[in-house]
Protein backbone atom coordinates (compact mmCIF):
# COMPACT_ATOMS: atom_id res chain seq x y z
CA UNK A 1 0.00 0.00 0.00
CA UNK A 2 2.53 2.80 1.00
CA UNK A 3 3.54 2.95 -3.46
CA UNK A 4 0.46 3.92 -3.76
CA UNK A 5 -0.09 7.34 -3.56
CA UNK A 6 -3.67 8.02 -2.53
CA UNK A 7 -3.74 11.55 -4.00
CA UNK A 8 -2.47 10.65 -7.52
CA UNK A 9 -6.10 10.51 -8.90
CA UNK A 10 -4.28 10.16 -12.76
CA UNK A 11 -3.63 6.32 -11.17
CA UNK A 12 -7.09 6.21 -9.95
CA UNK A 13 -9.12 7.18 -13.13
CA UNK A 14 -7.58 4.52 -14.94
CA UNK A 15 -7.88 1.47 -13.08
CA UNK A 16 -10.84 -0.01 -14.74
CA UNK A 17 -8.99 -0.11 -17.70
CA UNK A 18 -5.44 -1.19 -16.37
CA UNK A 19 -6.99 -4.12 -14.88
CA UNK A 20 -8.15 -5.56 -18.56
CA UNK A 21 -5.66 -4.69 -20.97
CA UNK A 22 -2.47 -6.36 -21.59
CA UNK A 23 0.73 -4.96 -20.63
CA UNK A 24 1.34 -3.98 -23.99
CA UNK A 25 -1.36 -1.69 -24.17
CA UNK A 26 -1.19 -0.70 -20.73
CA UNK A 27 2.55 0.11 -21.18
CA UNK A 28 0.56 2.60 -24.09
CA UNK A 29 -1.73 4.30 -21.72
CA UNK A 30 0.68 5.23 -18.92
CA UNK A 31 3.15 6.26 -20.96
CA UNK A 32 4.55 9.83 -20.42
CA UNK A 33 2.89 9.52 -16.85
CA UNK A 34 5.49 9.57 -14.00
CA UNK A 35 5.16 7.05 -11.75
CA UNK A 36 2.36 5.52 -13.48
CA UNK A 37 4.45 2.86 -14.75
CA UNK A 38 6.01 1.75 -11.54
CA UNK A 39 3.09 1.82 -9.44
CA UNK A 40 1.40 -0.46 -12.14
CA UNK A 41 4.02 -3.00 -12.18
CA UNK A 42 3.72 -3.06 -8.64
CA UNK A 43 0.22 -3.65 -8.41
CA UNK A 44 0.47 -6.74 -10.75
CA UNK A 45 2.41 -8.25 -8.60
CA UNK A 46 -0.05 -7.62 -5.70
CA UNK A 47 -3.49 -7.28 -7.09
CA UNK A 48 -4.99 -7.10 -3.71
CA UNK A 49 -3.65 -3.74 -3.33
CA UNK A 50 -5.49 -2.23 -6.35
CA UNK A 51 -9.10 -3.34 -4.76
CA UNK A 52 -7.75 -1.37 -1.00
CA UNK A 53 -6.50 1.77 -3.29
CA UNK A 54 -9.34 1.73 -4.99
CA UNK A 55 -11.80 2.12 -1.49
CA UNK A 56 -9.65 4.28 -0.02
CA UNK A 57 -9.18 6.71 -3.09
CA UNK A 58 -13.07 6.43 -3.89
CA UNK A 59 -13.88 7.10 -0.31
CA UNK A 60 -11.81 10.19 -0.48
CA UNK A 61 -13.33 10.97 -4.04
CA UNK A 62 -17.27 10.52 -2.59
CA UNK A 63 -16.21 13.25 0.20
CA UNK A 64 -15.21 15.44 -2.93
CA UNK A 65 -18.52 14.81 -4.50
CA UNK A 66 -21.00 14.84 -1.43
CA UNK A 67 -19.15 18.60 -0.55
CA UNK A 68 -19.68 19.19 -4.20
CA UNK A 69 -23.77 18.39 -4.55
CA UNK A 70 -24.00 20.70 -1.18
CA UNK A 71 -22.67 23.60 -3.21
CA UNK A 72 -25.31 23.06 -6.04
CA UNK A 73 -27.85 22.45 -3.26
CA UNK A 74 -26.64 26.25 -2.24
CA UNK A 75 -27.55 27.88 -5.50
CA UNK A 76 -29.80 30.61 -5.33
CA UNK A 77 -33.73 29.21 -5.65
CA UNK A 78 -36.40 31.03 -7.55
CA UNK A 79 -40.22 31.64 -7.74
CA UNK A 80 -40.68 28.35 -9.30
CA UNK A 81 -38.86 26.57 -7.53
CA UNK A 82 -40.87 28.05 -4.46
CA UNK A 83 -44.34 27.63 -6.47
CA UNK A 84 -43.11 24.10 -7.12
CA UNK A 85 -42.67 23.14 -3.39
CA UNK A 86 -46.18 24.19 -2.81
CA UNK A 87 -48.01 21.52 -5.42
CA UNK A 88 -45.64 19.39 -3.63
CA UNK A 89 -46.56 20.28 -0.20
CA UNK A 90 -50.28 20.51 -1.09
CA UNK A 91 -50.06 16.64 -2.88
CA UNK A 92 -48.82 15.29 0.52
CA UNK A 93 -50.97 17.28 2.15
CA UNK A 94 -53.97 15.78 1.00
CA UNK A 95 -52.24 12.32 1.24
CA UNK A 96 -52.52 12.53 5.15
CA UNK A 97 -55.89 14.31 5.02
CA UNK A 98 -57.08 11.20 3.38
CA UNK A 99 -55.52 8.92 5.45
CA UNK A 100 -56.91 10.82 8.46
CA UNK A 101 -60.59 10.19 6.64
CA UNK A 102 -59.85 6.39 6.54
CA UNK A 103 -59.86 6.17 9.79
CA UNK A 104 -63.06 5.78 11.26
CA UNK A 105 -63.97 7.58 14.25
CA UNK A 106 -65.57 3.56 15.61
CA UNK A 107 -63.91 0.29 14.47
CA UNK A 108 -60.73 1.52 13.05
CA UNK A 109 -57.58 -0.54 12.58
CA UNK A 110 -53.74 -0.50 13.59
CA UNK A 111 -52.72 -0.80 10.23
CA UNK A 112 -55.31 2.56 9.56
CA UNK A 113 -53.86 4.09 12.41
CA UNK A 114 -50.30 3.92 11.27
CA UNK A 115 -50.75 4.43 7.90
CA UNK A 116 -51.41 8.19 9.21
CA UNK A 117 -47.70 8.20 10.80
CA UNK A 118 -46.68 7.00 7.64
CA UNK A 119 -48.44 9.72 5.33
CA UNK A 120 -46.90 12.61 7.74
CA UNK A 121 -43.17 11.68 6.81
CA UNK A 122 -43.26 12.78 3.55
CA UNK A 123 -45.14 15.98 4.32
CA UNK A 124 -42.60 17.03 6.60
CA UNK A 125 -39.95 16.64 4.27
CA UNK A 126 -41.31 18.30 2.33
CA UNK A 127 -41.98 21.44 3.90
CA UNK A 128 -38.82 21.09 5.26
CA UNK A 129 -37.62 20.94 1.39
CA UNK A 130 -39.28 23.96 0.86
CA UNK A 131 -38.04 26.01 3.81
CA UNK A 132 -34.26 25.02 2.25
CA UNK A 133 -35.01 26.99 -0.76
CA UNK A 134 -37.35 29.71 0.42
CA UNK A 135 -33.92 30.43 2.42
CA UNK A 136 -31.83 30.42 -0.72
CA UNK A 137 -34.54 32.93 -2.89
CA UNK A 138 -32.44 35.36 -4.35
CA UNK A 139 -33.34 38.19 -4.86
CA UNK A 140 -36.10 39.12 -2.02
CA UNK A 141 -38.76 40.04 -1.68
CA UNK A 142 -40.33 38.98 -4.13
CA UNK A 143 -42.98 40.66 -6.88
CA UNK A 144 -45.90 41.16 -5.80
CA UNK A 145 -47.45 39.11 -8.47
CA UNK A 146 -44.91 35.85 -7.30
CA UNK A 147 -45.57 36.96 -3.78
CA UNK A 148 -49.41 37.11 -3.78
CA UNK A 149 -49.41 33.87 -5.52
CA UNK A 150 -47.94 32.36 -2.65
CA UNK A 151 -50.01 34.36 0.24
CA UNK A 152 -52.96 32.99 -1.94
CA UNK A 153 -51.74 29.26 -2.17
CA UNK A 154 -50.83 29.67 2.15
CA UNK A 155 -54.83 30.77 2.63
CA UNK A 156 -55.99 27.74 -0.13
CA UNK A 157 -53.89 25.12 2.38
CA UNK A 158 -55.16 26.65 5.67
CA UNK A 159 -58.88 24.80 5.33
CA UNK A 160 -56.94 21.81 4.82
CA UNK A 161 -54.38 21.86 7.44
CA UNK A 162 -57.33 22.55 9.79
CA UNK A 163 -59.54 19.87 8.73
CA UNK A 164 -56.47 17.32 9.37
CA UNK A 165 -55.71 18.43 12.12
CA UNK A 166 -59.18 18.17 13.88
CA UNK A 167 -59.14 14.93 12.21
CA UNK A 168 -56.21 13.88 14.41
CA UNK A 169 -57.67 15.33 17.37
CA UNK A 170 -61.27 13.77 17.05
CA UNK A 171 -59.02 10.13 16.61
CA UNK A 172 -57.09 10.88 19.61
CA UNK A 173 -58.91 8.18 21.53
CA UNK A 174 -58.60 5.36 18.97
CA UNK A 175 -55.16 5.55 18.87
CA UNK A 176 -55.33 5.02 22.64
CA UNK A 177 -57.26 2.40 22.45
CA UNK A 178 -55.75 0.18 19.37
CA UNK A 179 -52.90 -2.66 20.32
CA UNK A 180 -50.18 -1.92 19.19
CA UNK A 181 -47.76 -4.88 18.73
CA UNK A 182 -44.30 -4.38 20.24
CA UNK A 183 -42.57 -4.68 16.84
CA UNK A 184 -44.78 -2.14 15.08
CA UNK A 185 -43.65 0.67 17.59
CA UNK A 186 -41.35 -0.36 20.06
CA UNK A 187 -40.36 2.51 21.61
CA UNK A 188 -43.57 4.87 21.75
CA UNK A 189 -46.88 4.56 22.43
CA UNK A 190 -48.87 5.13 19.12
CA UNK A 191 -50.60 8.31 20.82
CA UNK A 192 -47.28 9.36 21.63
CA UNK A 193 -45.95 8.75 18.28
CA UNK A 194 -48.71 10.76 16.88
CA UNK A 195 -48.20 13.45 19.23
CA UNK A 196 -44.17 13.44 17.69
CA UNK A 197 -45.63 13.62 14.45
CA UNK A 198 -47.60 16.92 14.87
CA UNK A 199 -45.00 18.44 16.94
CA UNK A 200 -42.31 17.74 13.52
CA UNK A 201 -45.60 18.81 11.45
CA UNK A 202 -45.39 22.45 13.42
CA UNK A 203 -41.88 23.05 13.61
CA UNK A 204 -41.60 22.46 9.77
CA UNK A 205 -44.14 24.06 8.75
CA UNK A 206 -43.33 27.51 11.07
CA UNK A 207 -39.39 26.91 9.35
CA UNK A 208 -41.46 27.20 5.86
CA UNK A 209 -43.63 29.94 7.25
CA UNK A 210 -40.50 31.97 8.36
CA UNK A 211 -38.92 31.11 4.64
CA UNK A 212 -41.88 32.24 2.75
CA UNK A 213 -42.25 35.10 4.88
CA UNK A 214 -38.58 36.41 3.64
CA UNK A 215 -40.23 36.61 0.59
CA UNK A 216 -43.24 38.53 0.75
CA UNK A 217 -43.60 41.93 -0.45
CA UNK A 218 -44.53 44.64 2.32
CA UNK A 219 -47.65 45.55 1.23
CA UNK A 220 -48.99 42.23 1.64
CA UNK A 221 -47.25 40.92 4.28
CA UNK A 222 -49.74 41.73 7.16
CA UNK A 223 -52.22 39.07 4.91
CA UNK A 224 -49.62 36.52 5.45
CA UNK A 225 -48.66 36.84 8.88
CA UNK A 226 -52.12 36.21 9.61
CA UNK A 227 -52.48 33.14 7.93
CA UNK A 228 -49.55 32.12 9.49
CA UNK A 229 -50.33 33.45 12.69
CA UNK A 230 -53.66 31.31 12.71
CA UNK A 231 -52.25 28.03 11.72
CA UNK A 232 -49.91 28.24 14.10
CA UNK A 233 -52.63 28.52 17.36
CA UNK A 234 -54.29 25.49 14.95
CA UNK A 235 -51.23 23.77 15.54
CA UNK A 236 -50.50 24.73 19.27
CA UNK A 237 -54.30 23.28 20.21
CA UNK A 238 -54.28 19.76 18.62
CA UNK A 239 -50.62 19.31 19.72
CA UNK A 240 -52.27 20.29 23.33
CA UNK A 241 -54.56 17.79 23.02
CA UNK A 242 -52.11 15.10 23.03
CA UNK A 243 -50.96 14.65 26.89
């Protein structure tokens, strides 16, 4: 291992083909490269080293790559991209209002029950998604034609995120009273889990409430803060009514 240079990436990037071609043509491709040649020779006489080089070079090259995707993930969002995140929210939004609904308020089941912690996952990613690039908006405010459309899609989801929410609530006493298997939630109660589920719910959605809010032209930011303002004591009452 210690000929093998970990930072040469030249060596690296041609592995693949240095293990298949004959020395002849390998001999071609590393020729004008210093210390290519050696280092190959060497590694023919101990393949075993080429498979460790290989991890420990890729494992440095992943770092390079993850660090890499977090600087795109950086670039500055727009309007769209903001617009987008709302379909997305309001799709998994409805997802867990209907899930809520399948639950009956008499003779539900555990499988009904969970399937509701289930459906809030993805809606807390993605608001959580959507508070990420409300934060990297550039520039802000906003228009006030991009802004409104977003104060206007924030009242459309309020009806919604109230309805599921009471939903919850009114269900708080099946959950309480369903078995719930050991291996299906072995470490909280499924009221409990529910409970964790609203609390995540809130403190995603006030992240995306505080993004958005970055965004919104003064003149109609008093409508927003309202909305906001509102969903928020929503949120505080059915997360209350979980002991």
């Amino acid at each position: 291992m210690e000929y093998l240079a970990t930072t040469d990436t030249a060596f690296f990037f041609r592995l693949p083909t240095l293990l298949f071609c004959s020395d002849v043509d390998c001999a071609k491709r590393i020729k004008g490269l210093p210390g290519l040649q050696n280092r190959y020779l060497k590694c023919k006489e101990n393949p075993h080293s080429i498979q460790a080089s290989s991890i420990s070079l890729g494992m440095r090259f992943s770092s390079v790559f993850v660090l890499a995707s977090l600087v795109v993930s950086s670039f500055a969002s727009t309007a769209a991209d903001v617009k987008a995140d709302i379909v997305d929210i309001a799709a998994k939004l409805d997802t867990l209002a209907t899930t809520v609904s399948a639950l009956p308020l008499v003779g539900g089941t555990l499988s009904q029950a969970l399937a509701i912690h289930t459906s809030a996952g993805p809606l807390i990613a993605a608001s959580n998604k959507g508070a990420a690039n409300a934060d990297n908006v550039s520039p802000r405010p906003l228009s006030i034609v991009d802004g409104r459309a977003i104060l206007d899609s924030v009242q459309a989801l309020e009806p919604s995120i109230y309805h599921t929410l009471n939903g919850i609530v009114d269900r708080k006493n099946i959950f309480s009273a369903l078995p719930v298997p050991a291996l299906a939630l072995p470490v909280l109660a499924l009221p409990a889990v529910i409970k964790v589920d609203l609390e995540n719910w809130n403190t995603a959605t006030q992240a995306l409430g505080d993004g958005w809010r970055r965004l919104i032209p003064a003149d109609i930011l008093r409508d927003f803060n309202d909305s906001t303002t509102r969903i928020a004591a929503n949120f505080g009452a059915a997360i209350a009514a979980f002991p």
